[in-house]
Protein backbone atom coordinates (compact mmCIF):
# COMPACT_ATOMS: atom_id res chain seq x y z
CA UNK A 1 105.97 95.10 85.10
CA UNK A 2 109.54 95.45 87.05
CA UNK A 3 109.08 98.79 87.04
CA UNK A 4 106.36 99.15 89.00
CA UNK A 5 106.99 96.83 91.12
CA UNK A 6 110.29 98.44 91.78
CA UNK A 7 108.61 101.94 91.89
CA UNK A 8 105.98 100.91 94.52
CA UNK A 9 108.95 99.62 96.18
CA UNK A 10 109.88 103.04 96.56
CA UNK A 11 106.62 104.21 97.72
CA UNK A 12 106.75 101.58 100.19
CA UNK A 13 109.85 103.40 101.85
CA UNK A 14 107.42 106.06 102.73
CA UNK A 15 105.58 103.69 105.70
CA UNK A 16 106.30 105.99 108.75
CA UNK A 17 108.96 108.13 107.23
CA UNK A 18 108.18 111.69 105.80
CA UNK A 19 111.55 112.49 104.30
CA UNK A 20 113.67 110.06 102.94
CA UNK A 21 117.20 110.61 100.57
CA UNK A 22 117.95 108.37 97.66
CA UNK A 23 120.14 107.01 99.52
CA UNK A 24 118.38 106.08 102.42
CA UNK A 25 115.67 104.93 99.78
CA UNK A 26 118.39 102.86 97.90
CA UNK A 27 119.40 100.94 100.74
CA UNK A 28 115.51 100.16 101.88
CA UNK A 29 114.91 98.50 98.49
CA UNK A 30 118.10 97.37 97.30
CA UNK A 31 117.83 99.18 94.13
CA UNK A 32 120.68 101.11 92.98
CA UNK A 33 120.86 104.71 93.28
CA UNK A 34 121.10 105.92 89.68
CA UNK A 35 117.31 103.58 89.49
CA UNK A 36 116.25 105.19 92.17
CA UNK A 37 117.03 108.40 91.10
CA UNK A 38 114.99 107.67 87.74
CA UNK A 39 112.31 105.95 89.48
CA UNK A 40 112.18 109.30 92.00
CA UNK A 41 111.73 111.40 88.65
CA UNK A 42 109.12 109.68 87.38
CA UNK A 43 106.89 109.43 90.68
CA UNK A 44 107.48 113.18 90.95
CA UNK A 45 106.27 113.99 87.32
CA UNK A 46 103.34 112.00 88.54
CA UNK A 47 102.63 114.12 91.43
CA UNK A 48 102.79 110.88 94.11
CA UNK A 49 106.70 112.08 95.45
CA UNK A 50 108.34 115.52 95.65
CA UNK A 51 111.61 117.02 96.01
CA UNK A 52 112.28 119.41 98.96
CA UNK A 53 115.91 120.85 98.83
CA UNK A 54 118.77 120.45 96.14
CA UNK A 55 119.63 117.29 98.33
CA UNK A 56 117.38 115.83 96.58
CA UNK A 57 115.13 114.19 99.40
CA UNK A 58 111.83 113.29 99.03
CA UNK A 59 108.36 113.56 100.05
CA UNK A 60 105.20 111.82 99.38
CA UNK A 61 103.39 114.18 96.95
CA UNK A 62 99.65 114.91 96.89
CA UNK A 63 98.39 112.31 94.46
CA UNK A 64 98.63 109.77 97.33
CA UNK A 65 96.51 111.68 99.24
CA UNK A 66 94.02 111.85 96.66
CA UNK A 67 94.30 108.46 95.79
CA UNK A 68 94.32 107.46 99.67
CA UNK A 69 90.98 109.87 99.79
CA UNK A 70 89.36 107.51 96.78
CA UNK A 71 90.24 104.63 98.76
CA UNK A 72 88.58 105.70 101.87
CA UNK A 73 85.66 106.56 100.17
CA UNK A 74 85.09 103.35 98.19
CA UNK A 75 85.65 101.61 101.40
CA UNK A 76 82.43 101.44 103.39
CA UNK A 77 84.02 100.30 106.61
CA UNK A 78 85.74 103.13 107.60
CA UNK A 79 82.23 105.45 107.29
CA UNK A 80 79.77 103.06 108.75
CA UNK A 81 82.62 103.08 111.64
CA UNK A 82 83.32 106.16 112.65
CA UNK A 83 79.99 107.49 114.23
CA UNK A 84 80.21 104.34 115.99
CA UNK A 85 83.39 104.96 117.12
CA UNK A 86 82.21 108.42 118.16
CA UNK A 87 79.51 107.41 120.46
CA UNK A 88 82.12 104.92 121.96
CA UNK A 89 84.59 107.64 122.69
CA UNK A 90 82.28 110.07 124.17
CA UNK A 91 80.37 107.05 126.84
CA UNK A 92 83.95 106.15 127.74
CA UNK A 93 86.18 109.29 127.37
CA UNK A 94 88.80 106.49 125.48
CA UNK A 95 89.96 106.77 122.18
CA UNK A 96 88.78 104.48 119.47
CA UNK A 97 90.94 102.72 116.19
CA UNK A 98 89.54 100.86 113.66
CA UNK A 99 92.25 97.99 112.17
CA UNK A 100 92.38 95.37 109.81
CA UNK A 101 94.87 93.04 109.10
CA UNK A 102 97.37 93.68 106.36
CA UNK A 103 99.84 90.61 105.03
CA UNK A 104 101.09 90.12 108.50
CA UNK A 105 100.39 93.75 110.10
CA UNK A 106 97.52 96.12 111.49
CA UNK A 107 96.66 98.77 109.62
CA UNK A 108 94.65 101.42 111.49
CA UNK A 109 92.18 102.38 108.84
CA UNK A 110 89.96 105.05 111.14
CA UNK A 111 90.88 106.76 114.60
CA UNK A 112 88.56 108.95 117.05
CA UNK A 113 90.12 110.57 119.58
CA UNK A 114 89.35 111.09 123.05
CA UNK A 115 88.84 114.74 124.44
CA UNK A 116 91.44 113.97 127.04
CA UNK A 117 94.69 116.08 126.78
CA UNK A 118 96.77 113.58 127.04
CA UNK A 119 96.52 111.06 123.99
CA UNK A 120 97.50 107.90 122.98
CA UNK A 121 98.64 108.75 119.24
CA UNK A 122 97.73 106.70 116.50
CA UNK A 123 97.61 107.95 112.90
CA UNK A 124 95.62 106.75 110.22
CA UNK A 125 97.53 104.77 107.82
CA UNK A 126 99.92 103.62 110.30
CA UNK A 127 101.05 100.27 110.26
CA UNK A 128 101.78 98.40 113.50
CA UNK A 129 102.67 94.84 114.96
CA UNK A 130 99.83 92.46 115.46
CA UNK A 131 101.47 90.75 118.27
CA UNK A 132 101.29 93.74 120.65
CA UNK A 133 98.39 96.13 121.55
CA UNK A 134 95.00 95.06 122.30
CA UNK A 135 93.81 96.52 118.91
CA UNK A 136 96.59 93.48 117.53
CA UNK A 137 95.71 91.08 120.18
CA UNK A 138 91.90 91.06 119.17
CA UNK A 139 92.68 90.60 115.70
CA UNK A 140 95.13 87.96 115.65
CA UNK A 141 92.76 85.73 118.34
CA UNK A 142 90.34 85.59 115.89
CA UNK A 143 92.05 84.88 113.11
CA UNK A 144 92.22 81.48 111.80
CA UNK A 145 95.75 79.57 113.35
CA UNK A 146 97.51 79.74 110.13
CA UNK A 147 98.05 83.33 110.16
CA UNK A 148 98.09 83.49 114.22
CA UNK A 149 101.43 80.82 113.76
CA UNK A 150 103.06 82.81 110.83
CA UNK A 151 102.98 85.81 113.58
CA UNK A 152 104.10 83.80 116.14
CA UNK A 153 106.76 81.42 114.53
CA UNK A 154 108.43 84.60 113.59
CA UNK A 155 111.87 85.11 115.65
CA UNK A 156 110.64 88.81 115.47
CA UNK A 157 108.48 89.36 118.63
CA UNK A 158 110.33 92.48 119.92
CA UNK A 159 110.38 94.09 123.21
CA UNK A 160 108.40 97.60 122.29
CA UNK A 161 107.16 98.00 125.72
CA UNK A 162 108.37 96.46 129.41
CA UNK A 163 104.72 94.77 128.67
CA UNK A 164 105.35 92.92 125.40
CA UNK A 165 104.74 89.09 125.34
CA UNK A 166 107.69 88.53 123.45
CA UNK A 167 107.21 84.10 124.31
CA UNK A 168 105.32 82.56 121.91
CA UNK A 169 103.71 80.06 123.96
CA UNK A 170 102.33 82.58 126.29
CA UNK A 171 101.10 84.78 123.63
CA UNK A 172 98.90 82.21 122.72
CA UNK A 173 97.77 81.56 125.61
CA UNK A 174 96.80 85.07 125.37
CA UNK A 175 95.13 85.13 122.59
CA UNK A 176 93.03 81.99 123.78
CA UNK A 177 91.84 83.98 127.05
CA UNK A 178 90.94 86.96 124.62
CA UNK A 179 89.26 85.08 121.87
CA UNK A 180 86.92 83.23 125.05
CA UNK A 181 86.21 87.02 126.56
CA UNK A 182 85.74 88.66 123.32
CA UNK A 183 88.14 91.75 124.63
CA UNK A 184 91.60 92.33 126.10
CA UNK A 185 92.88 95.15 128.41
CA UNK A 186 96.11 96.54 127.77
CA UNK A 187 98.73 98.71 130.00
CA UNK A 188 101.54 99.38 129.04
């Protein structure tokens, strides 16, 4: 049971990276490097990482995508969603993300994109904060307190934009306004 624990550890390092070294991946789960190296062999023989130079860094490999592509098609949400989301972004000319909350981050499970040349560039399968961004906002206001407190009791509300609320109080006050209005507006 370690084992894969530790090996979808290693999997984990993969959240917003594309290439990572042992190394790298050794520090990121505290796992020695030798491990890691067997671990790394392994998930390769398996098809879900793969080597690209003599360096030996890694890559996801294509049996997460296929397993990713199960997921999303098990997962009713995301389809009954994104026509929905395509009417949306056509009446309004705005991009559209559908997220749900993950442990204590979004996860945007479905995206539609505005025709717009200029984007606002969220991928599918990103994970993000669920203090900032109105997609984040709306969540966490109507969520139960518990989990809204966990978020904001964290010493961890960073500055990612001149506009982040990075005072707890007056996020919640926030979040109070938004969960009375039903929306939130957000620039910047």
């Amino acid at each position: 049971m370690e084992s894969v624990l530790k090996a979808w550890g290693v999997l984990d390092c993969f959240q917003g990276e594309l290439l990572l070294s042992l190394k790298k991946m050794s520090e990121l789960t505290g796992i020695n490097k030798s491990r890691i190296n067997r671990l790394c062999g392994s998930l390769s023989s398996m098809g879900y990482l793969g080597y690209v130079s003599e360096a030996q860094n890694c890559r996801l490999g294509f049996k997460g995508l296929s397993s990713g592509k199960a997921y999303e098609q098990s997962y009713n949400l995301t389809s009954l969603c994104r026509p929905i989301m395509r009417i949306l972004a056509d009446q309004t000319s705005k991009s559209g993300s559908l997220f749900v909350v993950d442990n204590l981050q979004r996860l945007c499970l479905a995206r539609d994109e505005e025709t717009f040349s200029i984007r606002y560039n969220t991928l599918e399968g990103k994970r993000m904060v669920l203090y900032a961004g109105a997609g984040g906002k709306v969540l966490l206001a109507f969520r139960p307190k518990e989990l809204r407190w966990k978020v904001l009791s964290k010493d961890h509300l960073q500055k990612l934009t001149p506009a982040t609320i990075q005072n707890p109080k007056r996020l919640e006050k926030e979040l109070e306004t938004v969960g009375r209005q039903g929306y939130v507006s957000n620039y910047g």
